[in-house]
Protein backbone atom coordinates (compact mmCIF):
# COMPACT_ATOMS: atom_id res chain seq x y z
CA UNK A 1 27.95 -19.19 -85.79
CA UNK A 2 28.39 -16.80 -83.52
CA UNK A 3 25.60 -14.45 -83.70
CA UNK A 4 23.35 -14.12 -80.72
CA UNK A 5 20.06 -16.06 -80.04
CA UNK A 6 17.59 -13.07 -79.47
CA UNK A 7 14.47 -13.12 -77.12
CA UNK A 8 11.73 -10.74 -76.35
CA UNK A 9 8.73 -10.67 -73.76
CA UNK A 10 6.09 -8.52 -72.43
CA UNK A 11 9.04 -7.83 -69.45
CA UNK A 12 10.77 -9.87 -67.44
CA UNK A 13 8.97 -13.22 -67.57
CA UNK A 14 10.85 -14.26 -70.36
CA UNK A 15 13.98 -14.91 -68.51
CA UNK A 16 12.38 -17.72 -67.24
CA UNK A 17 12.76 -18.95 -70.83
CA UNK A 18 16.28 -17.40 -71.09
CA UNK A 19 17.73 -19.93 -68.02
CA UNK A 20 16.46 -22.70 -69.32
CA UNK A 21 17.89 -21.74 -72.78
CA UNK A 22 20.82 -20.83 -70.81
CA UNK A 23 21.15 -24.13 -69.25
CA UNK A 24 20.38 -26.27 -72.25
CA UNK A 25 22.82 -23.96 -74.64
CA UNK A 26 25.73 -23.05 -72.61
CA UNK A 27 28.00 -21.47 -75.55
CA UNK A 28 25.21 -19.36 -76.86
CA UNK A 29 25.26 -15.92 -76.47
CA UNK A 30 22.11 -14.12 -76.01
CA UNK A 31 20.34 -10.66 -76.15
CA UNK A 32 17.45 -9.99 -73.96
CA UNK A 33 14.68 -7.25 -74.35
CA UNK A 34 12.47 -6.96 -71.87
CA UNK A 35 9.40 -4.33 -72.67
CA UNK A 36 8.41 -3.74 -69.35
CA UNK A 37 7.31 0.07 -70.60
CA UNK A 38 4.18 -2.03 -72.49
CA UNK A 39 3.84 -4.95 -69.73
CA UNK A 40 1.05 -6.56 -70.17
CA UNK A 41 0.94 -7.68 -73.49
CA UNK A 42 -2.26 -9.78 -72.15
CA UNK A 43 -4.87 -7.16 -72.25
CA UNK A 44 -4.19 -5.61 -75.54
CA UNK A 45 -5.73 -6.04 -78.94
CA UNK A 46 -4.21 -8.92 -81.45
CA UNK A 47 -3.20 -5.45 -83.43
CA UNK A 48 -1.77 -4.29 -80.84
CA UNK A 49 0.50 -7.10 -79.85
CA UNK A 50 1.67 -7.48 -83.26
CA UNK A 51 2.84 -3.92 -83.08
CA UNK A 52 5.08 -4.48 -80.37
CA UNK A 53 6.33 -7.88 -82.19
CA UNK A 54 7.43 -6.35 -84.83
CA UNK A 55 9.08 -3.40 -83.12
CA UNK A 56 10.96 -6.12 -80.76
CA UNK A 57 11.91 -8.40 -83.77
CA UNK A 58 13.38 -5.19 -85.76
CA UNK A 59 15.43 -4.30 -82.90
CA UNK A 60 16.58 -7.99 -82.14
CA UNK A 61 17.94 -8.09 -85.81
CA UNK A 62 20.21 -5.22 -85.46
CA UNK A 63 21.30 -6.95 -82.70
CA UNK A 64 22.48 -10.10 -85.49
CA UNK A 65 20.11 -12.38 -83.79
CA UNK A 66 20.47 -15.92 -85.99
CA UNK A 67 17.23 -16.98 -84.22
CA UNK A 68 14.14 -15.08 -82.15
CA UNK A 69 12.77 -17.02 -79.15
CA UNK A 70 9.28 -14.87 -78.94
CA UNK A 71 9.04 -15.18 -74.58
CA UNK A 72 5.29 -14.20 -74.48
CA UNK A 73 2.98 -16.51 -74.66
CA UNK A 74 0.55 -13.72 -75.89
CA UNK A 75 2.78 -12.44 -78.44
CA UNK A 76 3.25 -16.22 -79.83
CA UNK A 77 -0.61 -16.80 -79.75
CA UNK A 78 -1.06 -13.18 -81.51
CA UNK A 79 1.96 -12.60 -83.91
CA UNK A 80 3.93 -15.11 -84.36
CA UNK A 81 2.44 -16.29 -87.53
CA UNK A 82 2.66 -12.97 -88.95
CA UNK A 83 6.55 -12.78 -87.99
CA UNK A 84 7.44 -15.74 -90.05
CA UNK A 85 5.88 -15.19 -93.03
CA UNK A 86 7.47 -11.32 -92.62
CA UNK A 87 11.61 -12.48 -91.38
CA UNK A 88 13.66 -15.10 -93.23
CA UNK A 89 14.68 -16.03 -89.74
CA UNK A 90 13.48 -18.88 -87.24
CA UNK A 91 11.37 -17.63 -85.17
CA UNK A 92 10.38 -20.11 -81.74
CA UNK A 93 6.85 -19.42 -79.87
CA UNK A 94 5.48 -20.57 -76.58
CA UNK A 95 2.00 -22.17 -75.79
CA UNK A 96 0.45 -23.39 -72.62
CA UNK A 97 1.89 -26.77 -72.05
CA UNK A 98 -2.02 -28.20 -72.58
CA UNK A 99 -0.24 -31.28 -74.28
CA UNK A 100 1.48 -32.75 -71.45
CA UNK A 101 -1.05 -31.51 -68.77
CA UNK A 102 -3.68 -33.55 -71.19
CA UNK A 103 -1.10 -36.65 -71.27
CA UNK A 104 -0.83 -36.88 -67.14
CA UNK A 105 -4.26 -35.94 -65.90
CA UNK A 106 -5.99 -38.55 -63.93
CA UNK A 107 -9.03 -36.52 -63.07
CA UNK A 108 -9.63 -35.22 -66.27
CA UNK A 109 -9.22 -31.83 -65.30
CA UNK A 110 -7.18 -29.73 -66.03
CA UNK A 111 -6.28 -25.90 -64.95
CA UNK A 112 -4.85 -23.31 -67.23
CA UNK A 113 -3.59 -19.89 -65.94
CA UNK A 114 -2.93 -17.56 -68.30
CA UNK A 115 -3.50 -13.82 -69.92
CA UNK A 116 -6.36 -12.81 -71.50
CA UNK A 117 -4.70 -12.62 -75.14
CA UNK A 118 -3.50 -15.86 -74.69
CA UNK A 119 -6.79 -17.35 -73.79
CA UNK A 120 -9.13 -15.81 -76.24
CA UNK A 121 -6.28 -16.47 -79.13
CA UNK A 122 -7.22 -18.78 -81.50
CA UNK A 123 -3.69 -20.80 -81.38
CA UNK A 124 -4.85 -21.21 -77.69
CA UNK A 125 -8.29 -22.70 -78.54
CA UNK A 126 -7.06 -25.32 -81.26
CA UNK A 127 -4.22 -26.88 -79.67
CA UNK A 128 -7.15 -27.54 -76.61
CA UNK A 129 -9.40 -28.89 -79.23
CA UNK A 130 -6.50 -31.11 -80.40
CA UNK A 131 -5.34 -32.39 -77.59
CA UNK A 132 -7.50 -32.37 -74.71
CA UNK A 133 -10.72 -34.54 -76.13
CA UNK A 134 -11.83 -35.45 -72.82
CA UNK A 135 -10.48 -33.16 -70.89
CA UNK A 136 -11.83 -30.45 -69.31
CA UNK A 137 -10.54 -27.24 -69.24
CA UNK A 138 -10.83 -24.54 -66.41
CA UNK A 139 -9.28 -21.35 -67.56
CA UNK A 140 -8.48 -18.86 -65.62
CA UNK A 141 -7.21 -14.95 -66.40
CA UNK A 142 -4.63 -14.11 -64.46
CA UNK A 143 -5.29 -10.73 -64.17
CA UNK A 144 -2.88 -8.47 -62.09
CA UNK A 145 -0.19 -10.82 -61.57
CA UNK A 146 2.17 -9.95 -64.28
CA UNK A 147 2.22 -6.02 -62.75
CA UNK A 148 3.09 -7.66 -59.33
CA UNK A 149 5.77 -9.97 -60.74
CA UNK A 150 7.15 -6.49 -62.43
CA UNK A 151 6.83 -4.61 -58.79
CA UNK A 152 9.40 -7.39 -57.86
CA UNK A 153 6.32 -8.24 -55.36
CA UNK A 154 6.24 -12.07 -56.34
CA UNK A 155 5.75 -13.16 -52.55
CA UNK A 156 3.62 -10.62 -51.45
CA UNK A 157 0.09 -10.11 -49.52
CA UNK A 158 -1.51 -8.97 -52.40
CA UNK A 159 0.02 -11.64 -54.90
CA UNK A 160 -1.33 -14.17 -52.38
CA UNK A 161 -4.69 -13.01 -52.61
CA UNK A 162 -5.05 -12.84 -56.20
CA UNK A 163 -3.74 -16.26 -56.54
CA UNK A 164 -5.74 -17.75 -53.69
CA UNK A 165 -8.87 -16.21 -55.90
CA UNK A 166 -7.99 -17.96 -58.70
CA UNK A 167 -6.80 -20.98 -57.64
CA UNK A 168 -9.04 -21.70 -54.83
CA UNK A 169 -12.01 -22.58 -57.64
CA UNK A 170 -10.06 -24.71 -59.70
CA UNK A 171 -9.33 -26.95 -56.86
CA UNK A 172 -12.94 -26.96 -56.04
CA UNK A 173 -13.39 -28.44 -59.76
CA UNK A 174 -10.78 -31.27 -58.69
CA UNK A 175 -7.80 -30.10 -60.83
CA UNK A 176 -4.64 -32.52 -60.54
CA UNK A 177 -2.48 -29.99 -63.31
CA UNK A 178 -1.95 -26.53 -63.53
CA UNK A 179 -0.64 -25.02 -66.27
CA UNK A 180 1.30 -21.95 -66.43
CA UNK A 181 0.16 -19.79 -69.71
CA UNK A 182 2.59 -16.76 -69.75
CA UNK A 183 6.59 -16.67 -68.93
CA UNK A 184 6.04 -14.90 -65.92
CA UNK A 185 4.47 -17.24 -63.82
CA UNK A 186 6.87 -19.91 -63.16
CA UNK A 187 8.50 -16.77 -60.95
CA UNK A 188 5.25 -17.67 -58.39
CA UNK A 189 6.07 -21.74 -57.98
CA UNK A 190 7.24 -21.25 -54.32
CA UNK A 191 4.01 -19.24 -53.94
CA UNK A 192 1.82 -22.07 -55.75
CA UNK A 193 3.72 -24.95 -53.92
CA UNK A 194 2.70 -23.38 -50.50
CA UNK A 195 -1.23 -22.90 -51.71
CA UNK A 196 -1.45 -26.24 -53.59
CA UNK A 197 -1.47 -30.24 -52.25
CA UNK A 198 1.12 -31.55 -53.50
CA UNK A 199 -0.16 -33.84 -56.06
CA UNK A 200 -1.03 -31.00 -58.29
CA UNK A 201 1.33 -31.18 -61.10
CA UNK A 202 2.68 -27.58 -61.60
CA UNK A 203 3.24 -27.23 -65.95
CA UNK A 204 5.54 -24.73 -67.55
CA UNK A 205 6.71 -24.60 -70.96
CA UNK A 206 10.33 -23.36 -70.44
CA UNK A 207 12.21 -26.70 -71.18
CA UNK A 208 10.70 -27.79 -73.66
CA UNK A 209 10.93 -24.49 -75.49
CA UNK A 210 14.76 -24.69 -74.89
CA UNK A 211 15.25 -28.37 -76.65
CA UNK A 212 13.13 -26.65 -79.44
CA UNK A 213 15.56 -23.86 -79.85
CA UNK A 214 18.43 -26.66 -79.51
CA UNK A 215 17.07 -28.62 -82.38
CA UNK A 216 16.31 -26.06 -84.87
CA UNK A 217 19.67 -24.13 -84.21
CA UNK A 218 21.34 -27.91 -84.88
CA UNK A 219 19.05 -28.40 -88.06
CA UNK A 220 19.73 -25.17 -89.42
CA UNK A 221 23.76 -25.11 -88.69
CA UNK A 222 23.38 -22.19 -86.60
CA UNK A 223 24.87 -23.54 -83.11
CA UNK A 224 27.60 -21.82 -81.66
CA UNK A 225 31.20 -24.12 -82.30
CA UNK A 226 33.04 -22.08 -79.02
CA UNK A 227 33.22 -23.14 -76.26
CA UNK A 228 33.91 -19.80 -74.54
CA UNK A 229 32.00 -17.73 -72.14
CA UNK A 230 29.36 -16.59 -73.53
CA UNK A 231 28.01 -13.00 -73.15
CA UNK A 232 24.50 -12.34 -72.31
CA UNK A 233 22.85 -8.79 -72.59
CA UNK A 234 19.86 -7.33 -71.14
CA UNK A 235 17.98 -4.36 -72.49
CA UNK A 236 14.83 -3.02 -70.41
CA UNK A 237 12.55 0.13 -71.47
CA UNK A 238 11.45 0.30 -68.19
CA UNK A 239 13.48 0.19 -64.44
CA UNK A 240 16.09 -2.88 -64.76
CA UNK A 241 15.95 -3.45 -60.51
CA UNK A 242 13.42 -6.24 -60.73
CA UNK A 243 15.67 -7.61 -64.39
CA UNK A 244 18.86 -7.85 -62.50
CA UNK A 245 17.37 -9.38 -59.35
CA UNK A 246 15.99 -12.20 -61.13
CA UNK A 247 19.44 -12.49 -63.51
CA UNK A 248 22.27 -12.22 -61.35
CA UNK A 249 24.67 -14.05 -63.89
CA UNK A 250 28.07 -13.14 -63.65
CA UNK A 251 28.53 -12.56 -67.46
CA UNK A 252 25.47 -10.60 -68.23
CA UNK A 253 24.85 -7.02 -69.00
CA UNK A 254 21.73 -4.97 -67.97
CA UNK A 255 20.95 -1.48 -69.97
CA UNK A 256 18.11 0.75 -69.90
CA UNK A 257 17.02 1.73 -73.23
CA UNK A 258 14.17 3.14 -74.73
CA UNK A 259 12.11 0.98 -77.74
């Protein structure tokens, strides 16, 4: 099978998702759209999001995409029911890793940064109830960061300062996890390690959402039998500076394109 995997998020974030996919499915190709041109997908309505879904999933399929890794936690908390019942394809979503963060804790508390459609989802509100009896929960909207991480400004003055406000209460609450809700964010780990002690656990949901896409590409018959180079491509609506900075893998493409 030598169709492509496909993945779509709110921008860039997603590639976050894409290396580790990458890493754990090294004769895969892939196609990439990043929708930068609607970035964030966090402050718009649930009709909204879907919307955008479906637009991304359309164009993924005339791309021959044998499986759709939606990159987004927003778009998985808002859509991605909707786009299975819709597409006779597999479709994989992303949560905040509350699971694991639940598992660890040691304080009991645990810190979840995230957008506000991923919060206020429902998805987002019963895997807490499920699995962090207990536990409490200190959410947090992340507001502004995902346009920063799009500037390409990741490390800058103003990134710190949003972070430092909405960190700085959670360790006040005695946090010992924090969880990253949206693909973006593990682009801002050297910037957390540096504001953080260093026995706060830092979550994200990237591997695990890579042996998921592993397993159900096995237990559908869909994995790739070469062992060639594989060829990755890149489609932004928006400017693909920030895309190919974060990339830079030798067999990749980057276009511009409007969707």
């Amino acid at each position: 099978m030598h169709e492509p995997i496909g993945i779509f998020d709110s921008g860039v974030g997603g590639t976050s998702i894409w290396k580790e996919i990458v890493k754990k499915l090294p004769y895969e190709d892939t196609v990439y759209l990043a929708d930068s041109a609607n970035a964030p997908y966090g402050g718009k309505t649930e009709k909204e999001i879907l919307a955008l879904s479906i637009k991304n999933t359309e164009l993924l399929l005339t791309k021959n995409c044998k499986i759709i890794v939606v990159a987004c936690n927003t778009a998985t908390t808002n859509a991605i029911a909707q786009l299975r019942a819709n597409y006779n394809i597999p479709f994989i979503g992303i949560e905040p890793a509350i699971k694991p963060a639940a598992l660890q804790t040691k304080t009991k508390k645990v810190g979840v940064l995230a957008t506000k459609g991923t919060l206020s989802s429902s998805l987002f509100h019963n895997t807490s109830k499920l699995f962090a009896q207990g536990i409490t929960i200190i959410e947090r909207e992340g507001k502004g960061l995902v346009e920063l991480i799009e500037a390409g400004q990741t490390d800058s003055k103003a990134m710190q300062n949003l972070l430092a406000e909405y960190i700085d209460p959670m360790l006040e609450q005695n946090i010992d996890s924090l969880v990253l809700g949206c693909t973006h964010y593990p682009y801002l780990i050297p910037v957390l390690k540096k504001m953080l002690p260093g026995d706060i656990k830092i979550i994200d949901s990237g591997e695990a959402v890579a042996r998921q896409t592993y397993a159900v590409l096995k237990k559908e018959g869909l994995l790739s039998d070469r062992k060639g180079t594989p060829t990755h491509i890149f489609y932004s609506n928006s400017n693909t500076a920030v895309l190919e900075n974060l990339v830079q893998s030798p067999n990749s493409e980057i276009f511009s394109m409007d969707f």
